[in-house]
PDB file of N, CA and C in Angstrom:
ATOM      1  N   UNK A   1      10.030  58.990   7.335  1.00  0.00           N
ATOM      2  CA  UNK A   1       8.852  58.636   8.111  1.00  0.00           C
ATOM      3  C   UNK A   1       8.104  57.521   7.383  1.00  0.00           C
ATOM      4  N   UNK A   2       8.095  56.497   8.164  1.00  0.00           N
ATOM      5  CA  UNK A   2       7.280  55.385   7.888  1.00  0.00           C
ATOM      6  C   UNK A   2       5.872  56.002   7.334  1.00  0.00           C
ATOM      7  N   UNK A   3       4.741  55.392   5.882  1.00  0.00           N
ATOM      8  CA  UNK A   3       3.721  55.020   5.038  1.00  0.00           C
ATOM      9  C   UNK A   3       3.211  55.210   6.373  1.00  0.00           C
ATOM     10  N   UNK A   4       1.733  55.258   6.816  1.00  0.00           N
ATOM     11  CA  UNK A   4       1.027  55.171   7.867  1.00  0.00           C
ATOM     12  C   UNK A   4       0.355  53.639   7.005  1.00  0.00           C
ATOM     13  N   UNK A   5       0.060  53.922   5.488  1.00  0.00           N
ATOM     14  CA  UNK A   5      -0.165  52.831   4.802  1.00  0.00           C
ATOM     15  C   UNK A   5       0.210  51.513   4.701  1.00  0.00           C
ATOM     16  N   UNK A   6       1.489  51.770   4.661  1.00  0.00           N
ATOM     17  CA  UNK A   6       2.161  50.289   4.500  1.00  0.00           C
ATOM     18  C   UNK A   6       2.697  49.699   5.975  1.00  0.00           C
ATOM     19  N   UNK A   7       2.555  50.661   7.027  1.00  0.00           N
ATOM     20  CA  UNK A   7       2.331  49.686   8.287  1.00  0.00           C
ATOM     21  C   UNK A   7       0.987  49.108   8.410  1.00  0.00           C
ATOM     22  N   UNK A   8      -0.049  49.390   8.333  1.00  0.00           N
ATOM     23  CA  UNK A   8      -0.730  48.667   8.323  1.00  0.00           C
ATOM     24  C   UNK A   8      -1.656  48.600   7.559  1.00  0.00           C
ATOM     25  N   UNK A   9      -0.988  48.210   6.381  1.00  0.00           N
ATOM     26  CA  UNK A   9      -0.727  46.739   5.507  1.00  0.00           C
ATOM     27  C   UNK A   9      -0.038  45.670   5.923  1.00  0.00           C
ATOM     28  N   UNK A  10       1.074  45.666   6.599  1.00  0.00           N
ATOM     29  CA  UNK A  10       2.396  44.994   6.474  1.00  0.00           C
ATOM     30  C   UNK A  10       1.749  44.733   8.175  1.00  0.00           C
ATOM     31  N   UNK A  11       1.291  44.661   9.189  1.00  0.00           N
ATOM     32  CA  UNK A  11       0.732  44.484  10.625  1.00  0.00           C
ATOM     33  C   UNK A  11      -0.295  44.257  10.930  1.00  0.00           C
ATOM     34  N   UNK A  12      -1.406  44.752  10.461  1.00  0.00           N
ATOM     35  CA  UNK A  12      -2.774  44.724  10.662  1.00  0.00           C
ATOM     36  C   UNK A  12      -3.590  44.110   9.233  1.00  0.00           C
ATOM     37  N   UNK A  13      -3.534  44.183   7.767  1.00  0.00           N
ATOM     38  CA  UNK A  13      -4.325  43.333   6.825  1.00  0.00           C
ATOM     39  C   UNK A  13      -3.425  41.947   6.840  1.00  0.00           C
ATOM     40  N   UNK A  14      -2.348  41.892   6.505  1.00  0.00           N
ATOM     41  CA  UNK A  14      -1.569  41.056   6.109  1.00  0.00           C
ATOM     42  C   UNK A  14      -0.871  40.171   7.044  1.00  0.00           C
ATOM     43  N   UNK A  15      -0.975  40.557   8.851  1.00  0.00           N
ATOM     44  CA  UNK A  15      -0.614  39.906   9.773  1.00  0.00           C
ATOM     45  C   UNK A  15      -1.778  39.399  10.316  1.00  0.00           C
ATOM     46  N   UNK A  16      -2.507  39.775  11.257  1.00  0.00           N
ATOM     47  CA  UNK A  16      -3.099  40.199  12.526  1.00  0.00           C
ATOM     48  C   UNK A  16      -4.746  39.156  11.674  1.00  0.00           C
ATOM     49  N   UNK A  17      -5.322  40.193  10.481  1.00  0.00           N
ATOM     50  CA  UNK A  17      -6.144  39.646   9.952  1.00  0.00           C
ATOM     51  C   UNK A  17      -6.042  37.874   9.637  1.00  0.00           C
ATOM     52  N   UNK A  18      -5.112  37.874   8.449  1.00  0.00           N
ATOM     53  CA  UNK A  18      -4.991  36.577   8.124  1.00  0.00           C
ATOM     54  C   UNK A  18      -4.668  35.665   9.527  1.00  0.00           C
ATOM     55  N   UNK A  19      -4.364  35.518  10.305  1.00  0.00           N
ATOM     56  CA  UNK A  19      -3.863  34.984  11.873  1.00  0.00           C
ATOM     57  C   UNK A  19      -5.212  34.595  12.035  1.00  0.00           C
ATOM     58  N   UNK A  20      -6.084  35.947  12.192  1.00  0.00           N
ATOM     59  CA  UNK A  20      -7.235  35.529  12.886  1.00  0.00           C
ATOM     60  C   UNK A  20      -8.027  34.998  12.290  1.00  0.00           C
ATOM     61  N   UNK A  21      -8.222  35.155  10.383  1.00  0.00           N
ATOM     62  CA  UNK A  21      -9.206  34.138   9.813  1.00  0.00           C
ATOM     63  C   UNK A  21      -8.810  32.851  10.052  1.00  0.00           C
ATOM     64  N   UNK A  22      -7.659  32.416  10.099  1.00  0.00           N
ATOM     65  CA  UNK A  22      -6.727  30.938   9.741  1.00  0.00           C
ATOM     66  C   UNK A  22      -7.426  29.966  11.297  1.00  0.00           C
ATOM     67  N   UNK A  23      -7.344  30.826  12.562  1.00  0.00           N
ATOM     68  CA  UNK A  23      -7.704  30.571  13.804  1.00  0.00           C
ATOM     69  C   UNK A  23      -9.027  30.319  14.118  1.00  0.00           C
ATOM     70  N   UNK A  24      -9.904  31.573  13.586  1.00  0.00           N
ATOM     71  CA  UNK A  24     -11.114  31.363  13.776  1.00  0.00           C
ATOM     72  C   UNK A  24     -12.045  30.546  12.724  1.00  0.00           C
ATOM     73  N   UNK A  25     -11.344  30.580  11.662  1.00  0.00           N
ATOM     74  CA  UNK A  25     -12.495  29.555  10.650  1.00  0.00           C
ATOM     75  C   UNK A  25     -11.600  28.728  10.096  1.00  0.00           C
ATOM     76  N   UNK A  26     -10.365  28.511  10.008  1.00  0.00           N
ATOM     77  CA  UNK A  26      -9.397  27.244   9.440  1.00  0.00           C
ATOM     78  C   UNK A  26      -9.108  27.522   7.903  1.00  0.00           C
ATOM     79  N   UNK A  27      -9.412  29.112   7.451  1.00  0.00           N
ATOM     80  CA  UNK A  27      -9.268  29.824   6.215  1.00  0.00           C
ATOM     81  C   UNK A  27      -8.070  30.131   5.931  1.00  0.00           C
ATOM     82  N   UNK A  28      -6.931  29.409   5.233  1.00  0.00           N
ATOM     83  CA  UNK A  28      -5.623  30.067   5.046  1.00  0.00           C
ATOM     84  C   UNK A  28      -5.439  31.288   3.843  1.00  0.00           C
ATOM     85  N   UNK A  29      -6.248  31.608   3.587  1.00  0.00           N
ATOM     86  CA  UNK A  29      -6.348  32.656   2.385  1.00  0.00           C
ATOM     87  C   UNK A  29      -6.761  34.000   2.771  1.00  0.00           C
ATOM     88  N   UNK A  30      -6.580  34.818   2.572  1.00  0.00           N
ATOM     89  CA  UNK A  30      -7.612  35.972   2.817  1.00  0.00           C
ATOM     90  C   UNK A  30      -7.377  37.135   1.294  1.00  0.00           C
ATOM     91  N   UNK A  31      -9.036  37.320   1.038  1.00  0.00           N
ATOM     92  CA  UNK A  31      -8.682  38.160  -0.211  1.00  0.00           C
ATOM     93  C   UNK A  31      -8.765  39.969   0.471  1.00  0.00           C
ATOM     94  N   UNK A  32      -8.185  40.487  -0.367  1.00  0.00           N
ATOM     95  CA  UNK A  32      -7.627  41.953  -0.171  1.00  0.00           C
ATOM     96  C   UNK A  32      -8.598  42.902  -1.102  1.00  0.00           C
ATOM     97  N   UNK A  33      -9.144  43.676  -1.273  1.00  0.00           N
ATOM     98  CA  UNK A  33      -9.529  44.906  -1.791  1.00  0.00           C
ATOM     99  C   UNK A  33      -8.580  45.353  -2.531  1.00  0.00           C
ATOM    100  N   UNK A  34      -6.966  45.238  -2.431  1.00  0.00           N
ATOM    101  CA  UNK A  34      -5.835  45.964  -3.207  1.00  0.00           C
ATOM    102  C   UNK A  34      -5.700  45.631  -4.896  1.00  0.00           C
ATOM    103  N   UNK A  35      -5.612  46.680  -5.360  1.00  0.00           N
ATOM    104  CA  UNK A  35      -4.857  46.824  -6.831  1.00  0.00           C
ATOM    105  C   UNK A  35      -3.619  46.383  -6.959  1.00  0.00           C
ATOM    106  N   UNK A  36      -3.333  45.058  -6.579  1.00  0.00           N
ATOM    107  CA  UNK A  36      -1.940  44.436  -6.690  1.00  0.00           C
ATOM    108  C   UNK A  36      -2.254  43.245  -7.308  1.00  0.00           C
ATOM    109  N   UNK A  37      -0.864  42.385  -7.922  1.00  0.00           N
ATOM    110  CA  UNK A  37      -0.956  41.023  -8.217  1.00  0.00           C
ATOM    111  C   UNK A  37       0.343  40.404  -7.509  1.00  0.00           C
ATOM    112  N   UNK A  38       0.042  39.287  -7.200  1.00  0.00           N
ATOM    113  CA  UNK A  38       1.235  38.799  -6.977  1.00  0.00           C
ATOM    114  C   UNK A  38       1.473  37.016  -8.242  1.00  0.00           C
ATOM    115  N   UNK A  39       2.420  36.914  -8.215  1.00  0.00           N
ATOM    116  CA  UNK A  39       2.735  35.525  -9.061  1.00  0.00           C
ATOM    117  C   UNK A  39       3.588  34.314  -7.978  1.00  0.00           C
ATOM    118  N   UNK A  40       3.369  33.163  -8.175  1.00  0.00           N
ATOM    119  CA  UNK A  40       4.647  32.146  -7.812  1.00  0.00           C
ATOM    120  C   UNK A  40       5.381  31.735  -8.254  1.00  0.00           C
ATOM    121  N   UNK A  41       6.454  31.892  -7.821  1.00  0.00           N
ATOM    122  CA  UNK A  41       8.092  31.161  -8.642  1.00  0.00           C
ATOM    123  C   UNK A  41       8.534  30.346  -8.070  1.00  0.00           C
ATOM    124  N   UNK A  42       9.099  30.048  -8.658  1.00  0.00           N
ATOM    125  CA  UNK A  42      10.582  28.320  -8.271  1.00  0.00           C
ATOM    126  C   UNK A  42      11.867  29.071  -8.572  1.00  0.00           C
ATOM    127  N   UNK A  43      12.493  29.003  -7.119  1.00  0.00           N
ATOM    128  CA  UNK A  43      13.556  29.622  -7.350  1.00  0.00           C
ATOM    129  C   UNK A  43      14.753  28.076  -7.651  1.00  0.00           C
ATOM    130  N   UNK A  44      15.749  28.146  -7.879  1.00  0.00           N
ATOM    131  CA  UNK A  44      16.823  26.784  -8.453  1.00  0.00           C
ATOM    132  C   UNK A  44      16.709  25.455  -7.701  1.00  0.00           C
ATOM    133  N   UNK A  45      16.334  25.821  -5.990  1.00  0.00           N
ATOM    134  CA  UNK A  45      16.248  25.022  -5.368  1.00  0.00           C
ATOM    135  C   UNK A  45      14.853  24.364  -5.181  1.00  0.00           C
ATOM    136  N   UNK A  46      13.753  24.757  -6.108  1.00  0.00           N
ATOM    137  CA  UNK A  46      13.275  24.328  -6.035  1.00  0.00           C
ATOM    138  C   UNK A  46      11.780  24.884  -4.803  1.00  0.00           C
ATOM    139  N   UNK A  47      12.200  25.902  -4.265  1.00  0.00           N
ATOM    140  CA  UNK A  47      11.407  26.992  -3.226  1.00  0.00           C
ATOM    141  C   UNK A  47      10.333  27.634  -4.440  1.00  0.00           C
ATOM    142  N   UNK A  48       9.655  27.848  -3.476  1.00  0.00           N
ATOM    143  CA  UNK A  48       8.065  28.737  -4.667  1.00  0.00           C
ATOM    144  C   UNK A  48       8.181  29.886  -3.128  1.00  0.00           C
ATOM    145  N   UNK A  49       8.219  31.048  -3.792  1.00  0.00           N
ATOM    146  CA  UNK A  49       7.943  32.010  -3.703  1.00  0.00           C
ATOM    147  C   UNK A  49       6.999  33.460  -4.365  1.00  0.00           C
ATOM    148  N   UNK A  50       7.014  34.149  -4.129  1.00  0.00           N
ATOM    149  CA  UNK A  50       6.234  35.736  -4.603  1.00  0.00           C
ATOM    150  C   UNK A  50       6.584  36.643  -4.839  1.00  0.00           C
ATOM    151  N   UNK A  51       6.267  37.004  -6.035  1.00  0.00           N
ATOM    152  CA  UNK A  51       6.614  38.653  -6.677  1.00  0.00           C
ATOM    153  C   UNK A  51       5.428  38.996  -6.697  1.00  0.00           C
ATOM    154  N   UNK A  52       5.598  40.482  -5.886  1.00  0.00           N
ATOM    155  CA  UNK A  52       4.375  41.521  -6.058  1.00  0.00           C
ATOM    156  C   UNK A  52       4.561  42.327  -7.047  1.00  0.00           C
ATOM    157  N   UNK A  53       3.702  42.214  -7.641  1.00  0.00           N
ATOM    158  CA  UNK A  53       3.233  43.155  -9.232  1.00  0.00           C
ATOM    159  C   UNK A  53       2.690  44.264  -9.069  1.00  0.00           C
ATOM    160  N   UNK A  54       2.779  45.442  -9.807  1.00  0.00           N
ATOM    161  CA  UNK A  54       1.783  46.644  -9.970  1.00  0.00           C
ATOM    162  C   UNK A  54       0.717  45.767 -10.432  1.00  0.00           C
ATOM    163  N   UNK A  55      -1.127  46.133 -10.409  1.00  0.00           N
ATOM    164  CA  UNK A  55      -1.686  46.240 -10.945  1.00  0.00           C
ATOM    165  C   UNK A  55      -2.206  46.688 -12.529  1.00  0.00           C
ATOM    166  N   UNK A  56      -2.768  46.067 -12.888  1.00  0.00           N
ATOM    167  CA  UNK A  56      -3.184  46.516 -14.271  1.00  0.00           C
ATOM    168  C   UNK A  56      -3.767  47.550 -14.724  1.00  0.00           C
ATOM    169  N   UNK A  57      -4.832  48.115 -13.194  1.00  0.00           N
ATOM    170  CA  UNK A  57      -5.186  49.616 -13.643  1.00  0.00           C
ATOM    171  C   UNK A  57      -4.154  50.525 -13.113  1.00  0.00           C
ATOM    172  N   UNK A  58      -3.049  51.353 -13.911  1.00  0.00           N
ATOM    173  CA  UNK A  58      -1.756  51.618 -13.359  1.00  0.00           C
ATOM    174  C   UNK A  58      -2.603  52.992 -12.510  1.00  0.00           C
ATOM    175  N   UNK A  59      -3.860  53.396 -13.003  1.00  0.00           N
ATOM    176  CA  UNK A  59      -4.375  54.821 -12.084  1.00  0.00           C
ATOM    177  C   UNK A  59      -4.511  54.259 -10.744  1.00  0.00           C
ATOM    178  N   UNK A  60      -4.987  53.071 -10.255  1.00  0.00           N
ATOM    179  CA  UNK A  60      -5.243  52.161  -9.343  1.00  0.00           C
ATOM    180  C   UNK A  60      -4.071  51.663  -8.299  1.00  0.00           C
ATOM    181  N   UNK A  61      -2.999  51.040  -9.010  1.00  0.00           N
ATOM    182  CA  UNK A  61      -2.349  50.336  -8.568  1.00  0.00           C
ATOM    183  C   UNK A  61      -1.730  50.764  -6.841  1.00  0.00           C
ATOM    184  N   UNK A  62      -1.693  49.659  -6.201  1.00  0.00           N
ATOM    185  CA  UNK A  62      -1.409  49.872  -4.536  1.00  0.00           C
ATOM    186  C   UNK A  62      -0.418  49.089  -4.267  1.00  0.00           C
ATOM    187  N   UNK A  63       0.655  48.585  -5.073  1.00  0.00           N
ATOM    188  CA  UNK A  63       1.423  47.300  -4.823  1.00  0.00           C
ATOM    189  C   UNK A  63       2.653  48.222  -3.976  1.00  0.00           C
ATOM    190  N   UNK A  64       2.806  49.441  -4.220  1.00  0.00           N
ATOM    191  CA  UNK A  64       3.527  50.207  -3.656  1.00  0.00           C
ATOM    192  C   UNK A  64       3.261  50.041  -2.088  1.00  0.00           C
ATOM    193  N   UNK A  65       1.827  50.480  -1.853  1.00  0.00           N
ATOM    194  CA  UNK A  65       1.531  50.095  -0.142  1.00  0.00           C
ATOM    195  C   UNK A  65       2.021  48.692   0.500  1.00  0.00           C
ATOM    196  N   UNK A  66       2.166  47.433  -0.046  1.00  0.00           N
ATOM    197  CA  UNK A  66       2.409  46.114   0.191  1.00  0.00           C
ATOM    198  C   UNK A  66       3.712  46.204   0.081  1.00  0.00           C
ATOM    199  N   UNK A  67       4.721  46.797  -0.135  1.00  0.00           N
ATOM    200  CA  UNK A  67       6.176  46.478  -0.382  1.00  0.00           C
ATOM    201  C   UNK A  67       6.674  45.767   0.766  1.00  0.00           C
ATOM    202  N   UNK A  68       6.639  46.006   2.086  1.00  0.00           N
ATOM    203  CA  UNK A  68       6.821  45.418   2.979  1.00  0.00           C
ATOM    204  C   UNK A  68       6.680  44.118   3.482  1.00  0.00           C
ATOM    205  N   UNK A  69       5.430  43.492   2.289  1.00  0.00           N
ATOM    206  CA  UNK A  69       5.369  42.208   3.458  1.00  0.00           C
ATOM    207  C   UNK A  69       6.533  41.446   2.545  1.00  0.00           C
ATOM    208  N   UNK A  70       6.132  39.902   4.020  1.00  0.00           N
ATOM    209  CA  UNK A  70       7.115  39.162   4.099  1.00  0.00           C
ATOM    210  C   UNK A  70       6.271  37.826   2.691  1.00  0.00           C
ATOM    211  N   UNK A  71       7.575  37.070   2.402  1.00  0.00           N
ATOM    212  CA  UNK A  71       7.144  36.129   1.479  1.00  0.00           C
ATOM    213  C   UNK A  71       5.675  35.166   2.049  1.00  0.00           C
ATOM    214  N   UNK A  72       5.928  35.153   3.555  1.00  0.00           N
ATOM    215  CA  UNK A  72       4.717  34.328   4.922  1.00  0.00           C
ATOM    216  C   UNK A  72       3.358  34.822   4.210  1.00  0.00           C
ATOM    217  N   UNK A  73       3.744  36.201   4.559  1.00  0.00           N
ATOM    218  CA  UNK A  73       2.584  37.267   4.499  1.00  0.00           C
ATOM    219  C   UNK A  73       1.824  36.766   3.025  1.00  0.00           C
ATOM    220  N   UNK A  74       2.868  37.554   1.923  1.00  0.00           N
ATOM    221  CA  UNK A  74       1.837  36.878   0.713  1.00  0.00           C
ATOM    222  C   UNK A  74       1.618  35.796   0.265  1.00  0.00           C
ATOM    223  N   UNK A  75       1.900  34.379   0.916  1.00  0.00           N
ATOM    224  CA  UNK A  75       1.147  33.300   0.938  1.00  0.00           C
ATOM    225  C   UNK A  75      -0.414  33.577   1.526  1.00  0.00           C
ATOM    226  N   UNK A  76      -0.589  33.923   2.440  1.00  0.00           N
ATOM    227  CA  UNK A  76      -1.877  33.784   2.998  1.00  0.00           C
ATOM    228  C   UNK A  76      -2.374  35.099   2.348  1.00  0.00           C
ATOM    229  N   UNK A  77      -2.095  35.717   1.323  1.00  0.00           N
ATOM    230  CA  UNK A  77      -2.782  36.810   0.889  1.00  0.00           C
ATOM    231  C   UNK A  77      -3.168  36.640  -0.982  1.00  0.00           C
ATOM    232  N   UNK A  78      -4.729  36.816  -1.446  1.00  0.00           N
ATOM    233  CA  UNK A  78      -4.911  37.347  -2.732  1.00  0.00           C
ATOM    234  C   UNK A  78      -5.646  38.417  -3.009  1.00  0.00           C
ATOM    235  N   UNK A  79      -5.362  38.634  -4.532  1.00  0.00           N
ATOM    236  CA  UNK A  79      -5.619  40.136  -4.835  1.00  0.00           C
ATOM    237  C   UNK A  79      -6.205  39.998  -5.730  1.00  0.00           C
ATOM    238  N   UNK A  80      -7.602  39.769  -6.116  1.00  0.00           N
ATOM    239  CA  UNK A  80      -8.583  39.637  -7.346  1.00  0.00           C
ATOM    240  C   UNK A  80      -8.316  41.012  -7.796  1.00  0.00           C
ATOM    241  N   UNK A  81      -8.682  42.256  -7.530  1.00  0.00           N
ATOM    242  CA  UNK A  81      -8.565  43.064  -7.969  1.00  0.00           C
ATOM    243  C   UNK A  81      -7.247  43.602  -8.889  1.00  0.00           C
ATOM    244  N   UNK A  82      -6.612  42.972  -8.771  1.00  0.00           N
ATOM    245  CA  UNK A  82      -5.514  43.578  -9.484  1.00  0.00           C
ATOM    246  C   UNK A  82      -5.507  42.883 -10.697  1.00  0.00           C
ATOM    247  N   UNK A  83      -5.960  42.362 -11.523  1.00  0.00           N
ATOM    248  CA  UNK A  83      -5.773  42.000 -12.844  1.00  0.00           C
ATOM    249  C   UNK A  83      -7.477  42.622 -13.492  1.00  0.00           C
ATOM    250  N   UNK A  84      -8.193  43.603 -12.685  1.00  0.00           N
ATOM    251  CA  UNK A  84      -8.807  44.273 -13.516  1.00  0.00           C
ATOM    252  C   UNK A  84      -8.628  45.891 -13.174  1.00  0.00           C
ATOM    253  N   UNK A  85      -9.930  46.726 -13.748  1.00  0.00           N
ATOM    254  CA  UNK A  85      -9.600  48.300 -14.058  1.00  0.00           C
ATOM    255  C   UNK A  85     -10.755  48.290 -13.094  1.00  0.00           C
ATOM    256  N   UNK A  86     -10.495  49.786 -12.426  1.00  0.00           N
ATOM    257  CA  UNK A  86     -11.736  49.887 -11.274  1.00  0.00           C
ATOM    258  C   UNK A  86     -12.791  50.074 -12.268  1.00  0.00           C
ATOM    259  N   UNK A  87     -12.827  50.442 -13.480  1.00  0.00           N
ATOM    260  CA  UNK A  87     -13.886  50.323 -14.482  1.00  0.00           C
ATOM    261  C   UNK A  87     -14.859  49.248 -14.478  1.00  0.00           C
ATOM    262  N   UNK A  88     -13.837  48.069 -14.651  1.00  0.00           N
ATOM    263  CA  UNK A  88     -13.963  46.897 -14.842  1.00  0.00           C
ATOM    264  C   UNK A  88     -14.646  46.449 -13.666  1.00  0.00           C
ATOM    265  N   UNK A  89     -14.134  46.380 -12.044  1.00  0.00           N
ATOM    266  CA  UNK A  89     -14.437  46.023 -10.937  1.00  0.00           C
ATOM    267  C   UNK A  89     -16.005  46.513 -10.881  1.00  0.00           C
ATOM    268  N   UNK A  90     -16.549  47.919 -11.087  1.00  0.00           N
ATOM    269  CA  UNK A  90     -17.724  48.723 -10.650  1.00  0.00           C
ATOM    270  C   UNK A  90     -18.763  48.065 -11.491  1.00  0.00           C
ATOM    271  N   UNK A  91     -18.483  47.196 -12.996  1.00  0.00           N
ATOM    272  CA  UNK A  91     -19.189  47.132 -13.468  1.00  0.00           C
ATOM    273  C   UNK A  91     -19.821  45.636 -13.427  1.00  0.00           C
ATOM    274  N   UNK A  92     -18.413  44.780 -12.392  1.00  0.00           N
ATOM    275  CA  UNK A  92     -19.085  43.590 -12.312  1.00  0.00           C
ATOM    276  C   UNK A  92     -20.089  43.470 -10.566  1.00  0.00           C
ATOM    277  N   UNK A  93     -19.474  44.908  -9.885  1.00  0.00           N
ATOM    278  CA  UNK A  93     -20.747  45.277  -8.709  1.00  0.00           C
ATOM    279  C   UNK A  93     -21.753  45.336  -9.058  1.00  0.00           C
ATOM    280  N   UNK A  94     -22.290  46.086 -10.352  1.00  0.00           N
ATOM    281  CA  UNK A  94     -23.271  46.550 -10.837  1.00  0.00           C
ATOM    282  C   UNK A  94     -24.197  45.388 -10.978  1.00  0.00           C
ATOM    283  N   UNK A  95     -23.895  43.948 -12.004  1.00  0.00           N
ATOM    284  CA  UNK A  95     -23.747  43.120 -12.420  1.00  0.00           C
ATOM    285  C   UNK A  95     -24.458  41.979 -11.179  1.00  0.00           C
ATOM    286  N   UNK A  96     -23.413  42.245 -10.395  1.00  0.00           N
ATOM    287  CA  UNK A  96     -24.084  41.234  -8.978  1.00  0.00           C
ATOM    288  C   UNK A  96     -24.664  41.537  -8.095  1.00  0.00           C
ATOM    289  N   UNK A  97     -25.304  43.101  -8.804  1.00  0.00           N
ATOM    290  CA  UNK A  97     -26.612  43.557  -7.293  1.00  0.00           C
ATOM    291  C   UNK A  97     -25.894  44.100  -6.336  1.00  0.00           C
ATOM    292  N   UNK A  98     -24.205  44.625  -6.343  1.00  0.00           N
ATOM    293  CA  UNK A  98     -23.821  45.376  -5.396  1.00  0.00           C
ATOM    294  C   UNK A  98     -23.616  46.918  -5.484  1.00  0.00           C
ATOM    295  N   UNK A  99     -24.801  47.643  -5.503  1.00  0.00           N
ATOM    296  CA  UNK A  99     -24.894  48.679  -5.489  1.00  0.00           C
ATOM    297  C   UNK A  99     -24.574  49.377  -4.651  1.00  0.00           C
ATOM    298  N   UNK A 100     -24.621  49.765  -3.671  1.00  0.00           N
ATOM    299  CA  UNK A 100     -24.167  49.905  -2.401  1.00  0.00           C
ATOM    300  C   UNK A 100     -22.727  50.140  -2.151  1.00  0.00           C
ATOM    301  N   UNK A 101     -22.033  49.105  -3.032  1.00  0.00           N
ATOM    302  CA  UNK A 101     -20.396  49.425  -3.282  1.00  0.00           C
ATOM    303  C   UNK A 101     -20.554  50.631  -3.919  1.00  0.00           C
ATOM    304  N   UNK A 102     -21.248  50.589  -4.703  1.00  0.00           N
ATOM    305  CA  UNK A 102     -21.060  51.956  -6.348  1.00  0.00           C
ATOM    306  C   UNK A 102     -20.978  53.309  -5.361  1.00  0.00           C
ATOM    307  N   UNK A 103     -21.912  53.290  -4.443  1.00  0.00           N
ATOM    308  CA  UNK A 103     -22.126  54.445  -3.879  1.00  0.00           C
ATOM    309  C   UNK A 103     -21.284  54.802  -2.271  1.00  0.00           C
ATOM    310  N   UNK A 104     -20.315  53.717  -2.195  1.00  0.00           N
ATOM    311  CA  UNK A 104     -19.091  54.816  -1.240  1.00  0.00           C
ATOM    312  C   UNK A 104     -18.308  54.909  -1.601  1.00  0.00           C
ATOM    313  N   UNK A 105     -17.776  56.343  -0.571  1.00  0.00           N
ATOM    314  CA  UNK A 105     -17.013  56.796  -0.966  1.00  0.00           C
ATOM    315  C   UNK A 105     -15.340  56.264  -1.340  1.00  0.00           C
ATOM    316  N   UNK A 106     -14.607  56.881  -2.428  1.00  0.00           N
ATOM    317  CA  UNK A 106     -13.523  56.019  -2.491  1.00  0.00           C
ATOM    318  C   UNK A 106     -12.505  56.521  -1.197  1.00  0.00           C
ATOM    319  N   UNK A 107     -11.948  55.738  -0.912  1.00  0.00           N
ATOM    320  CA  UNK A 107     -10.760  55.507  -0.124  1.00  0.00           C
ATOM    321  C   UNK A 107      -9.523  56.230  -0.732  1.00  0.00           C
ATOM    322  N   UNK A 108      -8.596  56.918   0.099  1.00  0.00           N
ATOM    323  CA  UNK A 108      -7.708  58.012  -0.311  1.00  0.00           C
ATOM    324  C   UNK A 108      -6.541  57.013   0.413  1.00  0.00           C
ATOM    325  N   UNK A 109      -6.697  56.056   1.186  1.00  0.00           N
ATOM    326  CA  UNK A 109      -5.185  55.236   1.318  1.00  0.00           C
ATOM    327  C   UNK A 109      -5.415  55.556   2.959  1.00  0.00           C
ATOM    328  N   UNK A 110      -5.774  56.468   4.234  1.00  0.00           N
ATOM    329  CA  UNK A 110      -5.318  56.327   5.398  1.00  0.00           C
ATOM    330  C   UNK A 110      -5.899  55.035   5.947  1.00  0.00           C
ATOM    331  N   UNK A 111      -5.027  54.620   6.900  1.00  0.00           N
ATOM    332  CA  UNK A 111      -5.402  53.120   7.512  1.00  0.00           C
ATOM    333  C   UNK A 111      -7.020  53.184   8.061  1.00  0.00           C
ATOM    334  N   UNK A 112      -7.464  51.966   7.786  1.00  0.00           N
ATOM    335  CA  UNK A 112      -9.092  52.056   8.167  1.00  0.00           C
ATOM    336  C   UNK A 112      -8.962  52.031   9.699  1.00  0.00           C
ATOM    337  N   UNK A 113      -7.887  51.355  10.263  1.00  0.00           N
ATOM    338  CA  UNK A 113      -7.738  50.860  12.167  1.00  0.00           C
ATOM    339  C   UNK A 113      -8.216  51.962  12.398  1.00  0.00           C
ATOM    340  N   UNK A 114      -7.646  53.304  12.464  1.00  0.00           N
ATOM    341  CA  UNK A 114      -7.638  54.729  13.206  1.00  0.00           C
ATOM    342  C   UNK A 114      -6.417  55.039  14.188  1.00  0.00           C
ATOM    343  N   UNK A 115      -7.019  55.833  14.922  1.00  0.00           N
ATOM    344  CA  UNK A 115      -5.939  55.511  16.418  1.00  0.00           C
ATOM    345  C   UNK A 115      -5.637  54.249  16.690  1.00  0.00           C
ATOM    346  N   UNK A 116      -4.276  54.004  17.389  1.00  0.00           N
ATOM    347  CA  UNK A 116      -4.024  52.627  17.801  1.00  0.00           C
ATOM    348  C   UNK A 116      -3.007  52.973  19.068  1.00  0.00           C
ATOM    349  N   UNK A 117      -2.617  52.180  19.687  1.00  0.00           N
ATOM    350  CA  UNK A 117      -1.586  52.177  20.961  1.00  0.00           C
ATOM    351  C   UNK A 117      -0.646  52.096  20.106  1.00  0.00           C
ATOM    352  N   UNK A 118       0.439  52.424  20.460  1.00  0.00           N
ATOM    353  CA  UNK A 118       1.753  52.287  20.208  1.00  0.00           C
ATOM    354  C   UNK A 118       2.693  50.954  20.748  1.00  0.00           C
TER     355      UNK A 118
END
């Protein structure tokens, strides 16, 4: 049985989203909330591509949920979060007056969409 997670990751953050920032504001980037990293390579021919990384906080890490996307996909996708510790992350909220983050609740992984059509 298909992640309920990593479909949408792999359909709805990483498709659907980035589509619609790129359309509606001419933004080819979109940053992610995820505990992942990704890097670019040169493969012989000379192609740049993406390896998705675990994260650095390994209690954290979500690179597992992303396995799915396509090389497309993580072009138009970054992951600030993943080269720090949610330690690290809470304390630079703290830092920039985002309190408000400090105080919801954490996320257990089900898709934020909800119900959807099939």
């Amino acid at each position: 049985t298909p992640n309920p997670d990593v479909l949408c990751n792999q359909h709805i953050k990483a498709e659907s989203l980035p589509k619609y920032v790129r359309e509606t504001f001419g933004i080819n980037k979109v940053a992610t909330g995820h505990y992942a990293r990704k890097i670019s390579c040169t493969d012989q021919s000379g192609r740049t591509y993406y390896k998705l990384l675990s994260g650095v906080d390994q209690n954290k890490d979500q690179a597992y949920f992303l396995c799915q996307l396509t090389q497309q996909q993580l072009n138009h996708l970054e992951f600030p979060l993943g080269n720090h510790t949610k330690e690290r992350v809470r304390v630079i909220a703290k830092d920039l007056g985002l309190d408000f983050l400090l105080q919801k609740r954490e996320s257990m992984g089900v898709c934020f969409v909800g119900k959807r059509r099939s």
